[in-house]
C-alpha atoms as a PDB file:
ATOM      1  CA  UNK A   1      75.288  97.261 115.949  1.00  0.00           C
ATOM      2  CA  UNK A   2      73.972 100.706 116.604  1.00  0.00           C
ATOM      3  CA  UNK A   3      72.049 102.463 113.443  1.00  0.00           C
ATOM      4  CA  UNK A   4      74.472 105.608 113.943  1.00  0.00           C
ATOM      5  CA  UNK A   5      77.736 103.056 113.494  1.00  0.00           C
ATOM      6  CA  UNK A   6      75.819 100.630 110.885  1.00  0.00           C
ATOM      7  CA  UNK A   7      75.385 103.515 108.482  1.00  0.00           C
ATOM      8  CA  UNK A   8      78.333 104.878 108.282  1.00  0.00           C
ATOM      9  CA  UNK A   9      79.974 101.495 107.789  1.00  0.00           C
ATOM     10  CA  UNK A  10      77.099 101.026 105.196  1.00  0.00           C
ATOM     11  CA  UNK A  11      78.385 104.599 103.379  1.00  0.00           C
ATOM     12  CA  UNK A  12      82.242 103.717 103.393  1.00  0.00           C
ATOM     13  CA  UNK A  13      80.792 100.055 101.813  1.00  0.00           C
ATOM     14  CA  UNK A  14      78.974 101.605  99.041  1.00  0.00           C
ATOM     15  CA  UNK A  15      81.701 103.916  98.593  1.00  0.00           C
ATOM     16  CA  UNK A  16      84.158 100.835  97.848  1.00  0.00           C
ATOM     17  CA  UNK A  17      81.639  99.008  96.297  1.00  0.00           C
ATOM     18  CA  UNK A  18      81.030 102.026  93.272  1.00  0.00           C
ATOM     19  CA  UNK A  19      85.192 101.885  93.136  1.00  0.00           C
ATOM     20  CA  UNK A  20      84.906  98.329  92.460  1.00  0.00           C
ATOM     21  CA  UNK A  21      81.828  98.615  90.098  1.00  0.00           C
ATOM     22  CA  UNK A  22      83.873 101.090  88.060  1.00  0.00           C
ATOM     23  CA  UNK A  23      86.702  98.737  87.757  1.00  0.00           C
ATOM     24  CA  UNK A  24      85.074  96.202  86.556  1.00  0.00           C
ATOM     25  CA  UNK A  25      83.044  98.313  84.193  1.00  0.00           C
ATOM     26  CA  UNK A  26      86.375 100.041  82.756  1.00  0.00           C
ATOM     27  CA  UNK A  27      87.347  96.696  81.983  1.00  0.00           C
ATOM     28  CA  UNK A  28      84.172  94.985  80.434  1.00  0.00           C
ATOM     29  CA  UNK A  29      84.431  98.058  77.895  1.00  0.00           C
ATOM     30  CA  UNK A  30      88.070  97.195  77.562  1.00  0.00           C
ATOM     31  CA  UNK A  31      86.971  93.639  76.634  1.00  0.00           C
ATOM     32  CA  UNK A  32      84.535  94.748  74.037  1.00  0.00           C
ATOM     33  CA  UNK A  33      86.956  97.357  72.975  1.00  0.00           C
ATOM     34  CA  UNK A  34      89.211  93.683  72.115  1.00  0.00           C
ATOM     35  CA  UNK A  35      86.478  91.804  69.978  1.00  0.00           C
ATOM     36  CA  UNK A  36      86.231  95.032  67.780  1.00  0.00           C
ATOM     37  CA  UNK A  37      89.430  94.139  66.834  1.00  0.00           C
ATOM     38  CA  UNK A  38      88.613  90.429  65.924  1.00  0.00           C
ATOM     39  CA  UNK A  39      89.029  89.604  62.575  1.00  0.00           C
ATOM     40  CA  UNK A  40      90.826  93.121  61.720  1.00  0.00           C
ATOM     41  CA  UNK A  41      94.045  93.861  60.408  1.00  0.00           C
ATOM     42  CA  UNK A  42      95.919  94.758  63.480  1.00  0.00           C
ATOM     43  CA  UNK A  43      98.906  95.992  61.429  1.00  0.00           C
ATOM     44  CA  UNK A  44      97.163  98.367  59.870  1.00  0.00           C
ATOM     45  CA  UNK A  45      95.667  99.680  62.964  1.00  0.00           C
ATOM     46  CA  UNK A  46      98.432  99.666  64.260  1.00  0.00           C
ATOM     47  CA  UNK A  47     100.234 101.405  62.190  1.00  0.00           C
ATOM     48  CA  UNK A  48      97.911 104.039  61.983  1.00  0.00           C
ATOM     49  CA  UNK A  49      98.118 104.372  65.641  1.00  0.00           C
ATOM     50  CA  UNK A  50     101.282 105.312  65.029  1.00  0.00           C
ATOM     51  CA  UNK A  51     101.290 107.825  62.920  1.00  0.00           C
ATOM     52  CA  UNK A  52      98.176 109.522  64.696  1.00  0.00           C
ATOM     53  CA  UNK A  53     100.655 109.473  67.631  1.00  0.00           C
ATOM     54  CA  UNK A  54     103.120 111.090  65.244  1.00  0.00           C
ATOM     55  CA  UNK A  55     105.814 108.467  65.601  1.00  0.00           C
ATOM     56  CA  UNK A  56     107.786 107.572  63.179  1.00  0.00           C
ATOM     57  CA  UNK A  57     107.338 103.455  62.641  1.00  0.00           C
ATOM     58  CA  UNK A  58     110.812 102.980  61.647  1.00  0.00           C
ATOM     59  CA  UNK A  59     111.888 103.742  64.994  1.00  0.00           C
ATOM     60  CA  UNK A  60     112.311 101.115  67.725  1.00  0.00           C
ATOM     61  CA  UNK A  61     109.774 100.983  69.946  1.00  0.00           C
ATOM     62  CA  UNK A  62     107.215 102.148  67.480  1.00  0.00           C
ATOM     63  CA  UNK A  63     108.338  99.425  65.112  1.00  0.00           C
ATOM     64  CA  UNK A  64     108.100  96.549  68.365  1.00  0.00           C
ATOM     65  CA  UNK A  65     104.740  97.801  68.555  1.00  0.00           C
ATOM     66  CA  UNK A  66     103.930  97.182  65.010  1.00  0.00           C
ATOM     67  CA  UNK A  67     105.594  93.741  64.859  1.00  0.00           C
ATOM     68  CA  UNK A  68     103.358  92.388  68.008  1.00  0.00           C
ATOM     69  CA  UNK A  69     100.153  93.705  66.514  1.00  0.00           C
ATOM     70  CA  UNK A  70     101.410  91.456  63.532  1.00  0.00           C
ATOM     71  CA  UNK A  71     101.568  88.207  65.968  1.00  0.00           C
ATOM     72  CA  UNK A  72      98.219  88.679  67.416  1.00  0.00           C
ATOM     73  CA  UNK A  73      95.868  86.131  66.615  1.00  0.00           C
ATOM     74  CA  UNK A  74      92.219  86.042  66.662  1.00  0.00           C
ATOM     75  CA  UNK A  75      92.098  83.464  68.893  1.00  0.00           C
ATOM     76  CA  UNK A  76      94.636  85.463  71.216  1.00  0.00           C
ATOM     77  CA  UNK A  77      92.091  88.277  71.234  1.00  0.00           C
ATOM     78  CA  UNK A  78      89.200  86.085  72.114  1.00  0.00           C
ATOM     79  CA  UNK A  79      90.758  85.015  75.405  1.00  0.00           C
ATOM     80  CA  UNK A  80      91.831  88.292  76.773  1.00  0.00           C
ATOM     81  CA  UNK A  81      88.240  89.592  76.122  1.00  0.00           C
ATOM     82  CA  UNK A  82      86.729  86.387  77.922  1.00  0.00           C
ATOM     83  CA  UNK A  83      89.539  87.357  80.817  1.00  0.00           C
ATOM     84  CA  UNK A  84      88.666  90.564  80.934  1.00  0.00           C
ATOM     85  CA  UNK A  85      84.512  89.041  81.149  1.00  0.00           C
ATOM     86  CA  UNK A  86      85.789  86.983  83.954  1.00  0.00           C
ATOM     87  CA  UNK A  87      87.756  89.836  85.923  1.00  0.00           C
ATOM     88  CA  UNK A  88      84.740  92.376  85.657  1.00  0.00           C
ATOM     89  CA  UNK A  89      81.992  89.825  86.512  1.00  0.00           C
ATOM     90  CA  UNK A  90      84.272  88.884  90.041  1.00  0.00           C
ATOM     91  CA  UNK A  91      84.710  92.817  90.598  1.00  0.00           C
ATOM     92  CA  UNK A  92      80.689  93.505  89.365  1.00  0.00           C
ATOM     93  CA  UNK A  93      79.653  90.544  92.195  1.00  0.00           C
ATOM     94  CA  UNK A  94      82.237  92.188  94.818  1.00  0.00           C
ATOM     95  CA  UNK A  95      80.891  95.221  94.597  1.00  0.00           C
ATOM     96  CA  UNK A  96      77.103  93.850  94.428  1.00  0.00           C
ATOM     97  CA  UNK A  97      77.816  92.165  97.892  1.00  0.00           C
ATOM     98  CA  UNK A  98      79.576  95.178  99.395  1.00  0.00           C
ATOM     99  CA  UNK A  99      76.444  97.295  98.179  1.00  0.00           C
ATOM    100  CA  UNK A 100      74.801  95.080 100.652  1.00  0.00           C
ATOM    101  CA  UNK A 101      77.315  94.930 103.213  1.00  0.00           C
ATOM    102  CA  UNK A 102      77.212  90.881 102.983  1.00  0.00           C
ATOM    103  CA  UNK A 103      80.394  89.708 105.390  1.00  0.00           C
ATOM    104  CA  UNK A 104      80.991  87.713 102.639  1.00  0.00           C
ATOM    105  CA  UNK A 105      82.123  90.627 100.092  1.00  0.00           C
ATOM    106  CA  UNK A 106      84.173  92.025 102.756  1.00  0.00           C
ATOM    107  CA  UNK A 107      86.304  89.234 103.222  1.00  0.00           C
ATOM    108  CA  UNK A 108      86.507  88.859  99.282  1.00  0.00           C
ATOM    109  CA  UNK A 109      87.334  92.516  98.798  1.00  0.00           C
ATOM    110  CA  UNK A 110      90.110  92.653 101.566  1.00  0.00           C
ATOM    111  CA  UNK A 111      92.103  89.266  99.953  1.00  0.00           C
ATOM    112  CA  UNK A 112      91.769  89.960  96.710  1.00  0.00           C
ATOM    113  CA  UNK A 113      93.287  93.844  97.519  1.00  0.00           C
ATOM    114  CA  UNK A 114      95.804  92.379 100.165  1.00  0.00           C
ATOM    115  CA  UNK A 115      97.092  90.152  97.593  1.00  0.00           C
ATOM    116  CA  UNK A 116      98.211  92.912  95.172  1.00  0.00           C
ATOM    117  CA  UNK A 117     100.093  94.562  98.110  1.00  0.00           C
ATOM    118  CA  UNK A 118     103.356  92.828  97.991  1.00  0.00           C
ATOM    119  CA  UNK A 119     103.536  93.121  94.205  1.00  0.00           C
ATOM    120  CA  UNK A 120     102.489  96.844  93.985  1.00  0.00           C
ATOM    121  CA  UNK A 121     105.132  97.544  96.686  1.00  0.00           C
ATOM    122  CA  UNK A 122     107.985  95.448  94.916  1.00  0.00           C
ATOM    123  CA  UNK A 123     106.745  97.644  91.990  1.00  0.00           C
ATOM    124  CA  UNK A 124     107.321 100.904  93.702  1.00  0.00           C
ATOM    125  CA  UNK A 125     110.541  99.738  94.807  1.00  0.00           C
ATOM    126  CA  UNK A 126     111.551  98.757  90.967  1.00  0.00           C
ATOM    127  CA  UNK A 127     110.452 101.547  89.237  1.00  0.00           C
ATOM    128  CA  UNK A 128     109.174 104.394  91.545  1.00  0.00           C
ATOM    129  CA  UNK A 129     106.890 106.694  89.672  1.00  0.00           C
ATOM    130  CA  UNK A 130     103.259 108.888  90.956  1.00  0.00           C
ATOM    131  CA  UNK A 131     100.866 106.242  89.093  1.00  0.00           C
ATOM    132  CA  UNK A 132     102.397 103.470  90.923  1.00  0.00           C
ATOM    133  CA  UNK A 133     102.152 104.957  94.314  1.00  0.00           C
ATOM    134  CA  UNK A 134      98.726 106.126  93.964  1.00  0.00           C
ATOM    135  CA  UNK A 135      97.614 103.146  92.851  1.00  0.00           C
ATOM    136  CA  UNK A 136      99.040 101.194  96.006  1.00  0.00           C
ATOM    137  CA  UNK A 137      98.326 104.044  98.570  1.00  0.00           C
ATOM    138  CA  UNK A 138      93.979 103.683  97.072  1.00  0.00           C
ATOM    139  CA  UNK A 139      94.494  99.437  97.315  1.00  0.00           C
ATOM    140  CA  UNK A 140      96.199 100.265 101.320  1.00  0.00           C
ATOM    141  CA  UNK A 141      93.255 102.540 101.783  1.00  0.00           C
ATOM    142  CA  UNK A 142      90.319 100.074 100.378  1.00  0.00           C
ATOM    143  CA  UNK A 143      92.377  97.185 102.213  1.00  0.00           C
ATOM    144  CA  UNK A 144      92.574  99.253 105.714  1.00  0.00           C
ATOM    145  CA  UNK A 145      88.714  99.914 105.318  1.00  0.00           C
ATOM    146  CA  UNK A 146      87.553  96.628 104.526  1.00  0.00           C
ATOM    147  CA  UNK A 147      90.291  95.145 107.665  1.00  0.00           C
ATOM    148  CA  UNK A 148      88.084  98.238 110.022  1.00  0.00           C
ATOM    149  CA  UNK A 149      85.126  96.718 108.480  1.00  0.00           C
ATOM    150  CA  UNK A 150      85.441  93.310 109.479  1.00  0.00           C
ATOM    151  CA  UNK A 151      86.552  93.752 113.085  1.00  0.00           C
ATOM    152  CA  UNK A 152      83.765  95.972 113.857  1.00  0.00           C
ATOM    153  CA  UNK A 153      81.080  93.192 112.333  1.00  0.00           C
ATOM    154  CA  UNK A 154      83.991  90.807 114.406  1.00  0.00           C
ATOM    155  CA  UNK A 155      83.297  92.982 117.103  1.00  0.00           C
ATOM    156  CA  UNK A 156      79.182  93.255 117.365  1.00  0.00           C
ATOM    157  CA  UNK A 157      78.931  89.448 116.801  1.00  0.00           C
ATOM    158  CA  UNK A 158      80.314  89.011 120.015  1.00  0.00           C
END
């Protein structure tokens, strides 16, 4: 592969490989963010979410809100932390291998985006909002990169 072609498909890697970083570091502080919770009294944190959001926690929704904070168990909050572990160390690997442009990584990074397509889509299609459509037209974008990617390493094997 010419140095001129290998660099810039090393720049557009790194550049994915930050975006997946960052996912996987919002996460990992979303996990931690879960164990401070362990062993609290999620009602009362709840409600006091509540009433910071000035909602009243009579009302419907607010009141939902309380009454699931009131179900959550400890044990409950241990496993979405240790999910949320699991889900930053596979993006925090991704994006070490893509850092390094290892073929490996770029396969990795293109299924596990292209899997998310059909559901982000249906999504769209369900409930069509600016969030949602972002979020799918960045996963297209990362996907159609990574897809580029591998056919031009496809294509200097040869």
């Amino acid at each position: 592969m010419p140095a001129k072609a290998r660099s810039a498909k090393g720049r557009g890697l790194r550049v994915v490989a930050v975006f997946e970083a960052f996912k996987g570091a919002v996460v990992l502080l979303a996990g931690c963010g879960v164990l401070t919770l362990v062993h609290r009294n999620l009602h009362d944190i709840a409600v006091r979410l509540v009433l910071v959001l000035h909602m009243n926690p009579a009302r419907h929704y607010p009141s939902i809100f309380i009454d699931a904070a009131n179900r959550v168990t400890d044990v409950q909050l241990w496993m979405l932390a240790l999910s949320a572990l699991a889900y930053a160390a596979v993006r925090l690997v991704e994006a070490y291998g893509l850092w390094h442009e290892k073929r490996w990584a770029e396969w990795f990074g293109f299924l596990s985006g292209a899997i998310y397509l059909p559901v982000e889509l249906f999504e769209i299609f369900r409930k069509p909002d600016w969030a949602r459509v972002a979020v799918f037209l960045v996963n297209v974008g990362v996907v159609g990169y990574l897809a580029s990617a591998l056919k031009r390493s496809r294509k200097s094997r040869r």
